[in-house]
N, C-alpha and C. Protein backbone atom coordinates (compact mmCIF):
# COMPACT_ATOMS: atom_id res chain seq x y z
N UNK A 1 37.82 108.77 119.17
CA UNK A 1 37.64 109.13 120.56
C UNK A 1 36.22 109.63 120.81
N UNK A 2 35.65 109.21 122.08
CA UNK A 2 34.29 109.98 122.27
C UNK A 2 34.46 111.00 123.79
N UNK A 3 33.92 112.08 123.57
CA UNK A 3 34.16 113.11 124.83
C UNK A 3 32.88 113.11 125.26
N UNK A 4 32.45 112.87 126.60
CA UNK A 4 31.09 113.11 127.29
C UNK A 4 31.51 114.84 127.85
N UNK A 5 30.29 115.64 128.30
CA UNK A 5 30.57 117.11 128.47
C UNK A 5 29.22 116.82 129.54
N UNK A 6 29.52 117.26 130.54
CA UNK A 6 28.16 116.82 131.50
C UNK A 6 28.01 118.62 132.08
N UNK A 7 26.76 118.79 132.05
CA UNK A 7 26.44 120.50 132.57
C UNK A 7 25.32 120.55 133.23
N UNK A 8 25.04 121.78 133.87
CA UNK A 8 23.99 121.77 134.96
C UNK A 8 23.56 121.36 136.41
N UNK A 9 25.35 121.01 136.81
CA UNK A 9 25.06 121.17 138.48
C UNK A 9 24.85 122.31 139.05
N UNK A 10 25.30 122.46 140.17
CA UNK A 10 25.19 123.64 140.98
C UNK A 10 24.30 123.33 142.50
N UNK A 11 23.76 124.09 142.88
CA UNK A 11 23.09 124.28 144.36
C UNK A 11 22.33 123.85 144.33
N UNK A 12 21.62 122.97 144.93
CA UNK A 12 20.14 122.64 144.97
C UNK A 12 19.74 122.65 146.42
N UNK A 13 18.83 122.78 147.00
CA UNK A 13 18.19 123.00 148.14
C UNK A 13 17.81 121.52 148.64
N UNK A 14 17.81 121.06 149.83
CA UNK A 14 16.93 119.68 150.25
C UNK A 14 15.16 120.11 149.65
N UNK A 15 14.94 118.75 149.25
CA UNK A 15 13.68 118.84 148.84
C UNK A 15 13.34 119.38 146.98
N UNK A 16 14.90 120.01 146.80
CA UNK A 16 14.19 120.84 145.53
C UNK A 16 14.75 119.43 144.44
N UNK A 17 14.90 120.37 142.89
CA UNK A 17 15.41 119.58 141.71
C UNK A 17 16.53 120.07 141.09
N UNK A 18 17.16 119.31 140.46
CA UNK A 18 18.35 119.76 139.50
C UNK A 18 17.92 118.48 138.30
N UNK A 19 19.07 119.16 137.17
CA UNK A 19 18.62 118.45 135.97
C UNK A 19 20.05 118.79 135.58
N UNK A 20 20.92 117.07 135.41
CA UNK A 20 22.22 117.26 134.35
C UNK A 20 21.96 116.93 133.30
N UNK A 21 23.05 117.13 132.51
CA UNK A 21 22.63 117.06 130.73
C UNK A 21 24.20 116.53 130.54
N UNK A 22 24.35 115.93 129.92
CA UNK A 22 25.46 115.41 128.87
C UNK A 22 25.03 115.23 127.87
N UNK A 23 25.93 115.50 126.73
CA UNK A 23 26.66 115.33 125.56
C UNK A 23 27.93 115.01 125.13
N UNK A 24 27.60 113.93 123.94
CA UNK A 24 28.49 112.95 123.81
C UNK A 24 28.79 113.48 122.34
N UNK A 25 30.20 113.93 121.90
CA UNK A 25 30.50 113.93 121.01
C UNK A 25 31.83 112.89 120.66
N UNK A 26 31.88 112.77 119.22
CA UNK A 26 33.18 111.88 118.81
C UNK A 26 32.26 110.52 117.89
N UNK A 27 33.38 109.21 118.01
CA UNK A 27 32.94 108.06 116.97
C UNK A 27 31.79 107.40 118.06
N UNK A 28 30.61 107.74 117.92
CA UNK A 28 29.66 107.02 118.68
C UNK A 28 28.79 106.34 117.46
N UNK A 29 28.44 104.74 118.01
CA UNK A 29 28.21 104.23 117.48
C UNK A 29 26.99 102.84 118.51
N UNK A 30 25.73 103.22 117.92
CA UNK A 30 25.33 102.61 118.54
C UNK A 30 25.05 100.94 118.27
N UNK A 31 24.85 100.15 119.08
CA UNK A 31 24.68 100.62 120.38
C UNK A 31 24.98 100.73 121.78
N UNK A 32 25.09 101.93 122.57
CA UNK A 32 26.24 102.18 123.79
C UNK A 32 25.07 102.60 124.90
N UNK A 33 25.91 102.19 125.80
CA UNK A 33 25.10 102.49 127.21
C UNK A 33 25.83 103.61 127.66
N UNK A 34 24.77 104.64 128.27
CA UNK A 34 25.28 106.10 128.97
C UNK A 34 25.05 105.78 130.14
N UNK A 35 25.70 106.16 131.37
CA UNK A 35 25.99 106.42 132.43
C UNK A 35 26.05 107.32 133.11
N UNK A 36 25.30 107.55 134.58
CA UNK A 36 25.88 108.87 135.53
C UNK A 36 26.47 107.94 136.56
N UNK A 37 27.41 108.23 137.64
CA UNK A 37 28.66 108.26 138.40
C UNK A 37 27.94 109.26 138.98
N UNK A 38 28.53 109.21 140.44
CA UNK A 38 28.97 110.14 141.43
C UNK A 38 29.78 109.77 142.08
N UNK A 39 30.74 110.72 142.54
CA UNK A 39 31.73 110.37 144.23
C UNK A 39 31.60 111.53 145.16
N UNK A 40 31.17 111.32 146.35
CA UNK A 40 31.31 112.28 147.39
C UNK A 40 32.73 112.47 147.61
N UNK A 41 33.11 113.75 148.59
CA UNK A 41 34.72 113.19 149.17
C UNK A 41 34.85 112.62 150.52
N UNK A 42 35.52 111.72 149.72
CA UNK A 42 36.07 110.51 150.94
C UNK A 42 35.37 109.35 150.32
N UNK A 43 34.44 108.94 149.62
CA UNK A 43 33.84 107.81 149.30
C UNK A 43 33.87 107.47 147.91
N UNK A 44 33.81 106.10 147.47
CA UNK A 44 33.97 105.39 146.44
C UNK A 44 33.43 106.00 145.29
N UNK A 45 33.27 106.53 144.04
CA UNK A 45 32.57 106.24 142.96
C UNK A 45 31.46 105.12 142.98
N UNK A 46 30.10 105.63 143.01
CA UNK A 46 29.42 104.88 142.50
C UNK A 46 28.51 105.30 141.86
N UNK A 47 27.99 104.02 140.90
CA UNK A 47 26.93 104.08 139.97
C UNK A 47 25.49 104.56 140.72
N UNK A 48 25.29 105.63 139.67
CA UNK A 48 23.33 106.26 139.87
C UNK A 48 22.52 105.70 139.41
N UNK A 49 22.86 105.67 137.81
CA UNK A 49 22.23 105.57 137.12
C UNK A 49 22.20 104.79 135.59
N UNK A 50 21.70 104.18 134.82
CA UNK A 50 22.37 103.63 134.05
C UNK A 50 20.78 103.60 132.56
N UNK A 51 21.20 103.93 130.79
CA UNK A 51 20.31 103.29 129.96
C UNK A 51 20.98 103.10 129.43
N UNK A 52 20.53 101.83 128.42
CA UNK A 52 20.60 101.02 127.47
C UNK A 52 20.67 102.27 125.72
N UNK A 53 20.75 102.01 125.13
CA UNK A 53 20.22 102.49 123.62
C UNK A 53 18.57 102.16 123.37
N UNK A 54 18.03 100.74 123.87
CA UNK A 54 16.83 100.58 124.03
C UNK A 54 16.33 101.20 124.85
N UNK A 55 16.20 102.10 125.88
CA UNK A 55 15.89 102.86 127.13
C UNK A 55 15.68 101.85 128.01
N UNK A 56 16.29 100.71 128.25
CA UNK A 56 16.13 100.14 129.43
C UNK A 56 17.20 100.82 130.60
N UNK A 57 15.83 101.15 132.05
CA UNK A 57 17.42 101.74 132.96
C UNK A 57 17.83 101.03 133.92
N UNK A 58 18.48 101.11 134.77
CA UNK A 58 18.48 100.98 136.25
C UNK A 58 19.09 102.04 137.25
N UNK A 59 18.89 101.97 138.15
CA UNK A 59 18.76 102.62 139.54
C UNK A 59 19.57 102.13 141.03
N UNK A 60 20.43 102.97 141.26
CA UNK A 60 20.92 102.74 142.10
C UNK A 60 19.89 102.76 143.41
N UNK A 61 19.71 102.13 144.58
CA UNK A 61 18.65 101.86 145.17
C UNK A 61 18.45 103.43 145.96
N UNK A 62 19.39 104.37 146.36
CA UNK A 62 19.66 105.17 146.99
C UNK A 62 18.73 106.20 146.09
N UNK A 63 18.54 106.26 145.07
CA UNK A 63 17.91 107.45 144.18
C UNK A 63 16.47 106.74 144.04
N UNK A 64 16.39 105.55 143.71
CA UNK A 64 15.17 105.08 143.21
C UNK A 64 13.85 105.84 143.67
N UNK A 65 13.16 106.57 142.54
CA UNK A 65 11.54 106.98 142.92
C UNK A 65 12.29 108.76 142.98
N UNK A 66 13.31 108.83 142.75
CA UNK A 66 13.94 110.05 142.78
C UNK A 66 14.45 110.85 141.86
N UNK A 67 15.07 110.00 141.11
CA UNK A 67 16.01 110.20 140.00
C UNK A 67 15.32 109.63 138.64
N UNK A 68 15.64 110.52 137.41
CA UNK A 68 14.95 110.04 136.08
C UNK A 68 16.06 110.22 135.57
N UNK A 69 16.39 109.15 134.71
CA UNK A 69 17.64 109.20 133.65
C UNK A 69 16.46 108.67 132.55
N UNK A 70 17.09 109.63 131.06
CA UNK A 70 16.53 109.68 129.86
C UNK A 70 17.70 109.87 128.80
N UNK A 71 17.16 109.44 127.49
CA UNK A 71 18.35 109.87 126.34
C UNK A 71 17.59 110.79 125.21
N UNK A 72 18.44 110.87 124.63
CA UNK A 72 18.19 111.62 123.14
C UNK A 72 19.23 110.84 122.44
N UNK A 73 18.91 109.62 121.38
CA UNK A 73 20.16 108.88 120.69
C UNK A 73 20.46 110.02 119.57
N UNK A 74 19.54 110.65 118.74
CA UNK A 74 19.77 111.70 118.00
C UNK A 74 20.54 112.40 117.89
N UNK A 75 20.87 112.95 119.41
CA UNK A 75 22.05 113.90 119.50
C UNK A 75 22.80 113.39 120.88
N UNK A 76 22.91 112.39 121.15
CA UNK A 76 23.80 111.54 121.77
C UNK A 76 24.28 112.47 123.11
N UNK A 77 23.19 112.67 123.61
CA UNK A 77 22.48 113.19 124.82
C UNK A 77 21.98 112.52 126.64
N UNK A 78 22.46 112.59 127.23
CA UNK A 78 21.46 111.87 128.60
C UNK A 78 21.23 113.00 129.33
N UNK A 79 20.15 112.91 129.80
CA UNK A 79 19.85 113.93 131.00
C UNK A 79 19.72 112.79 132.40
N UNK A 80 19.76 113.74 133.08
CA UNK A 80 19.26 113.14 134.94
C UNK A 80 18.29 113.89 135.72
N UNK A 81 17.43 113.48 135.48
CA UNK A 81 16.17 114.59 136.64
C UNK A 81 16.48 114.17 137.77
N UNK A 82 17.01 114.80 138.66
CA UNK A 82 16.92 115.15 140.47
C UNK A 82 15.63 115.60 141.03
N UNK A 83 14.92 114.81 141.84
CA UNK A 83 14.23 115.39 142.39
C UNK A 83 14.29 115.20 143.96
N UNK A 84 13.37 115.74 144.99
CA UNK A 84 13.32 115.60 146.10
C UNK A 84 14.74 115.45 147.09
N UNK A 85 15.66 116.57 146.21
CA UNK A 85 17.30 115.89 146.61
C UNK A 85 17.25 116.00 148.18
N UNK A 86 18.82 115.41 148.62
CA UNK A 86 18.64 115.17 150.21
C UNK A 86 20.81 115.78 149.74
N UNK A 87 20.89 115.98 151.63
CA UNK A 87 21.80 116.30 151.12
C UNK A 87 22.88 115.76 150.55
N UNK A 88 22.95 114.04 151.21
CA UNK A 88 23.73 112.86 150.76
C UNK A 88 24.04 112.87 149.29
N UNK A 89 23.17 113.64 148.52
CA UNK A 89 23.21 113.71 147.25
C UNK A 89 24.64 114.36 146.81
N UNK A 90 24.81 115.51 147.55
CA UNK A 90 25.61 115.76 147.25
C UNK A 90 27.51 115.68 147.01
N UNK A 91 27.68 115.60 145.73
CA UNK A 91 29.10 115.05 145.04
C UNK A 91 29.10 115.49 143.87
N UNK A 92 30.30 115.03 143.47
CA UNK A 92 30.63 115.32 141.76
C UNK A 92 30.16 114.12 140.93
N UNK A 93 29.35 114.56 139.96
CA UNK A 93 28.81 113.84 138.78
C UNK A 93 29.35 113.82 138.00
N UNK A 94 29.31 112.35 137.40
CA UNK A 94 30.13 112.17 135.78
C UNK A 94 29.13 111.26 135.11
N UNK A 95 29.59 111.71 134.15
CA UNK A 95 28.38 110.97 132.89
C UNK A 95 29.80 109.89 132.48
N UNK A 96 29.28 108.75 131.63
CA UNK A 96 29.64 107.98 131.17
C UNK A 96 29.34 107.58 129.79
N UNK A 97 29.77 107.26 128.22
CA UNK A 97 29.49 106.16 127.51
C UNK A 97 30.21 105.39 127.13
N UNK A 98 29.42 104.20 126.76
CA UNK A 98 30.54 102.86 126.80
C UNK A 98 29.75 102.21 125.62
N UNK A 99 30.67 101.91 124.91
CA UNK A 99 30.80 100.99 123.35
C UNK A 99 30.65 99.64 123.82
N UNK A 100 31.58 99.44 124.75
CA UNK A 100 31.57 97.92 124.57
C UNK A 100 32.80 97.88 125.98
N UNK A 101 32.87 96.23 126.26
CA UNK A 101 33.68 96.02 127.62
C UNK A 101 34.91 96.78 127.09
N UNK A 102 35.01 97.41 128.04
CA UNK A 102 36.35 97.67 128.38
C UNK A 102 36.51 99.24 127.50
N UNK A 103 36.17 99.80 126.95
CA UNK A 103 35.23 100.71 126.15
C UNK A 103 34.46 101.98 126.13
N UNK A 104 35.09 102.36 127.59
CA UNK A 104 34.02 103.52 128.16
C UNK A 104 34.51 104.77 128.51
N UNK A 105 34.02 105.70 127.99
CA UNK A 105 34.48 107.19 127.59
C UNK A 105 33.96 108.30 128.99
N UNK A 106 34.43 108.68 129.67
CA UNK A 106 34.46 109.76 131.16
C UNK A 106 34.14 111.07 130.70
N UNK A 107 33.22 112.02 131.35
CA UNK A 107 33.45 113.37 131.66
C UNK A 107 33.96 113.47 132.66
N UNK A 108 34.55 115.73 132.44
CA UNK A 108 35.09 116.17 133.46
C UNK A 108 34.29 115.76 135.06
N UNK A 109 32.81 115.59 135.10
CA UNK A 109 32.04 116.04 136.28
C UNK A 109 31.44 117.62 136.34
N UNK A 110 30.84 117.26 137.09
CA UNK A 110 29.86 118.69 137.45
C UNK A 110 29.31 118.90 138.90
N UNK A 111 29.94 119.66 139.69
CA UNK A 111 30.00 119.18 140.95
C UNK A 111 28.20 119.55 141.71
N UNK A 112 27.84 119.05 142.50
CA UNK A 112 26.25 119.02 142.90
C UNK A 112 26.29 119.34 143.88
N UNK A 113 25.82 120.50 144.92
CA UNK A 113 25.63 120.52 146.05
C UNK A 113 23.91 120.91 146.65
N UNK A 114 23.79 119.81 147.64
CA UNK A 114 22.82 119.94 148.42
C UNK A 114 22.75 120.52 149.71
N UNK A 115 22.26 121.49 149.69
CA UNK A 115 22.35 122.36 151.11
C UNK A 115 21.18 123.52 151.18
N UNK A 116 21.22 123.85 151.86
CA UNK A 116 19.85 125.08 152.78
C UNK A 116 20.84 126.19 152.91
């Protein structure tokens, strides 16, 4: 089994930064792609953010020029730099890793709020 543990939401101000962190413990084996998720309430789950094991990322278009997703394979790690948040930002975050199709291991979330 692999457990993602995602930490470091909380309040953020319009305009300011936040920074999540996950950790991935259990049979990880690379190589797996990590993931951040969000869902507001009332709206779908969707993808933020996404790397490779090679650090290739992508970007949901909504964050792009905003958001930095990075790893640590070492200690089977992703962070998310927030910057310039707005309040739309705000929802519950989940980290993701995935082995392979069909394959992909959830955190609890870490809920994010953007507000003044």
């Amino acid at each position: 089994q692999v457990q993602p543990v995602e930490s470091g939401g909380g309040l953020g101000q319009p305009g300011g930064s936040l920074r999540l962190s996950c950790a991935a413990s259990g049979s990880i084996f690379s190589p797996y792609v990590m993931r951040w998720y969000r869902q507001a309430p009332g709206k779908q789950r969707e993808l933020v953010a996404a790397i490779s094991s090679g650090g290739k990322t992508n970007y949901a278009d909504s964050v792009k020029g905003r958001y930095t997703i990075s790893r640590d394979n070492a200690k089977n790690t992703v962070l998310l730099q927030m910057n310039f948040l707005k309040p739309e930002d705000t929802a519950v975050y989940y980290c993701s890793l995935q082995r392979g199709p069909g394959d992909e291991y959830w955190g609890q979330g870490t809920q994010v709020t953007v507000s003044s």
